[in-house]
Protein backbone atom coordinates (compact mmCIF):
# COMPACT_ATOMS: atom_id res chain seq x y z
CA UNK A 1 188.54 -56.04 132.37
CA UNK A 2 190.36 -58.84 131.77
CA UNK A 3 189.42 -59.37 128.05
CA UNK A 4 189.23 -55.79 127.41
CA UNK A 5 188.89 -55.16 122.98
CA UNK A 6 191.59 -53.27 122.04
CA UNK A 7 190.21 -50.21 120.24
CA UNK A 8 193.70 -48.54 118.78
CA UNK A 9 193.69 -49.21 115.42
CA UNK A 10 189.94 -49.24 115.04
CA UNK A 11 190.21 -45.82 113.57
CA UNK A 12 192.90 -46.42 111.35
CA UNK A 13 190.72 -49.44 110.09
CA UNK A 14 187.77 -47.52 109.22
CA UNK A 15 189.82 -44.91 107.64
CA UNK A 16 191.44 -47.64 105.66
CA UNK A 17 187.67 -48.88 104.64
CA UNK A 18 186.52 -45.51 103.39
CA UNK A 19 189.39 -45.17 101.18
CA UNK A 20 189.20 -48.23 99.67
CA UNK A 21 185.46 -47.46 98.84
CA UNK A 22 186.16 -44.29 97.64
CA UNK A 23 189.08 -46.05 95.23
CA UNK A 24 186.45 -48.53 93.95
CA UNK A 25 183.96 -45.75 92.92
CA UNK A 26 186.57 -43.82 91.33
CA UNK A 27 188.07 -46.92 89.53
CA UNK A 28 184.17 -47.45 88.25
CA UNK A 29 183.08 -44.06 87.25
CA UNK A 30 186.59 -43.94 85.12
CA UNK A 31 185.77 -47.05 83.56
CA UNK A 32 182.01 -46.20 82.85
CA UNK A 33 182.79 -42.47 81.72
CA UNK A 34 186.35 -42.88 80.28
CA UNK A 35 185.63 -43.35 76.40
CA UNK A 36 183.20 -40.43 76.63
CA UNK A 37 186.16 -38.31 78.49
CA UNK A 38 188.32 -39.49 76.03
CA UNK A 39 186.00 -38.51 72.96
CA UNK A 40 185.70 -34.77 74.37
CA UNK A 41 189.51 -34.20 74.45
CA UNK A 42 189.53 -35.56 71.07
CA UNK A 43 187.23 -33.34 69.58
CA UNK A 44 188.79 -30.18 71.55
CA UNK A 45 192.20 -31.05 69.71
CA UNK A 46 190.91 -31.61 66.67
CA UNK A 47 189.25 -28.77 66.58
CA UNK A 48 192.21 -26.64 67.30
């Protein structure tokens, strides 16, 4: 027990991992399906 891991911020860690993944497939799904987004509201204002 004299090298025992310290396991305290393991959580926040993995927390911290998940959100960045999360961020990435956000930040790739905007980028892939923006124009298209962008087109849609386009055609709603037009169209009113």
């Amino acid at each position: 027990m004299l090298f025992a891991p310290k396991e305290k911020g393991q959580g926040l860690v993995e927390y911290a991992l998940i959100l960045v993944l999360v961020a990435i497939v956000v930040i790739v799904i905007l980028a892939i399906l923006g124009p298209a987004i962008g087109n849609v509201f386009s055609n709603i204002i037009s169209g009113l």
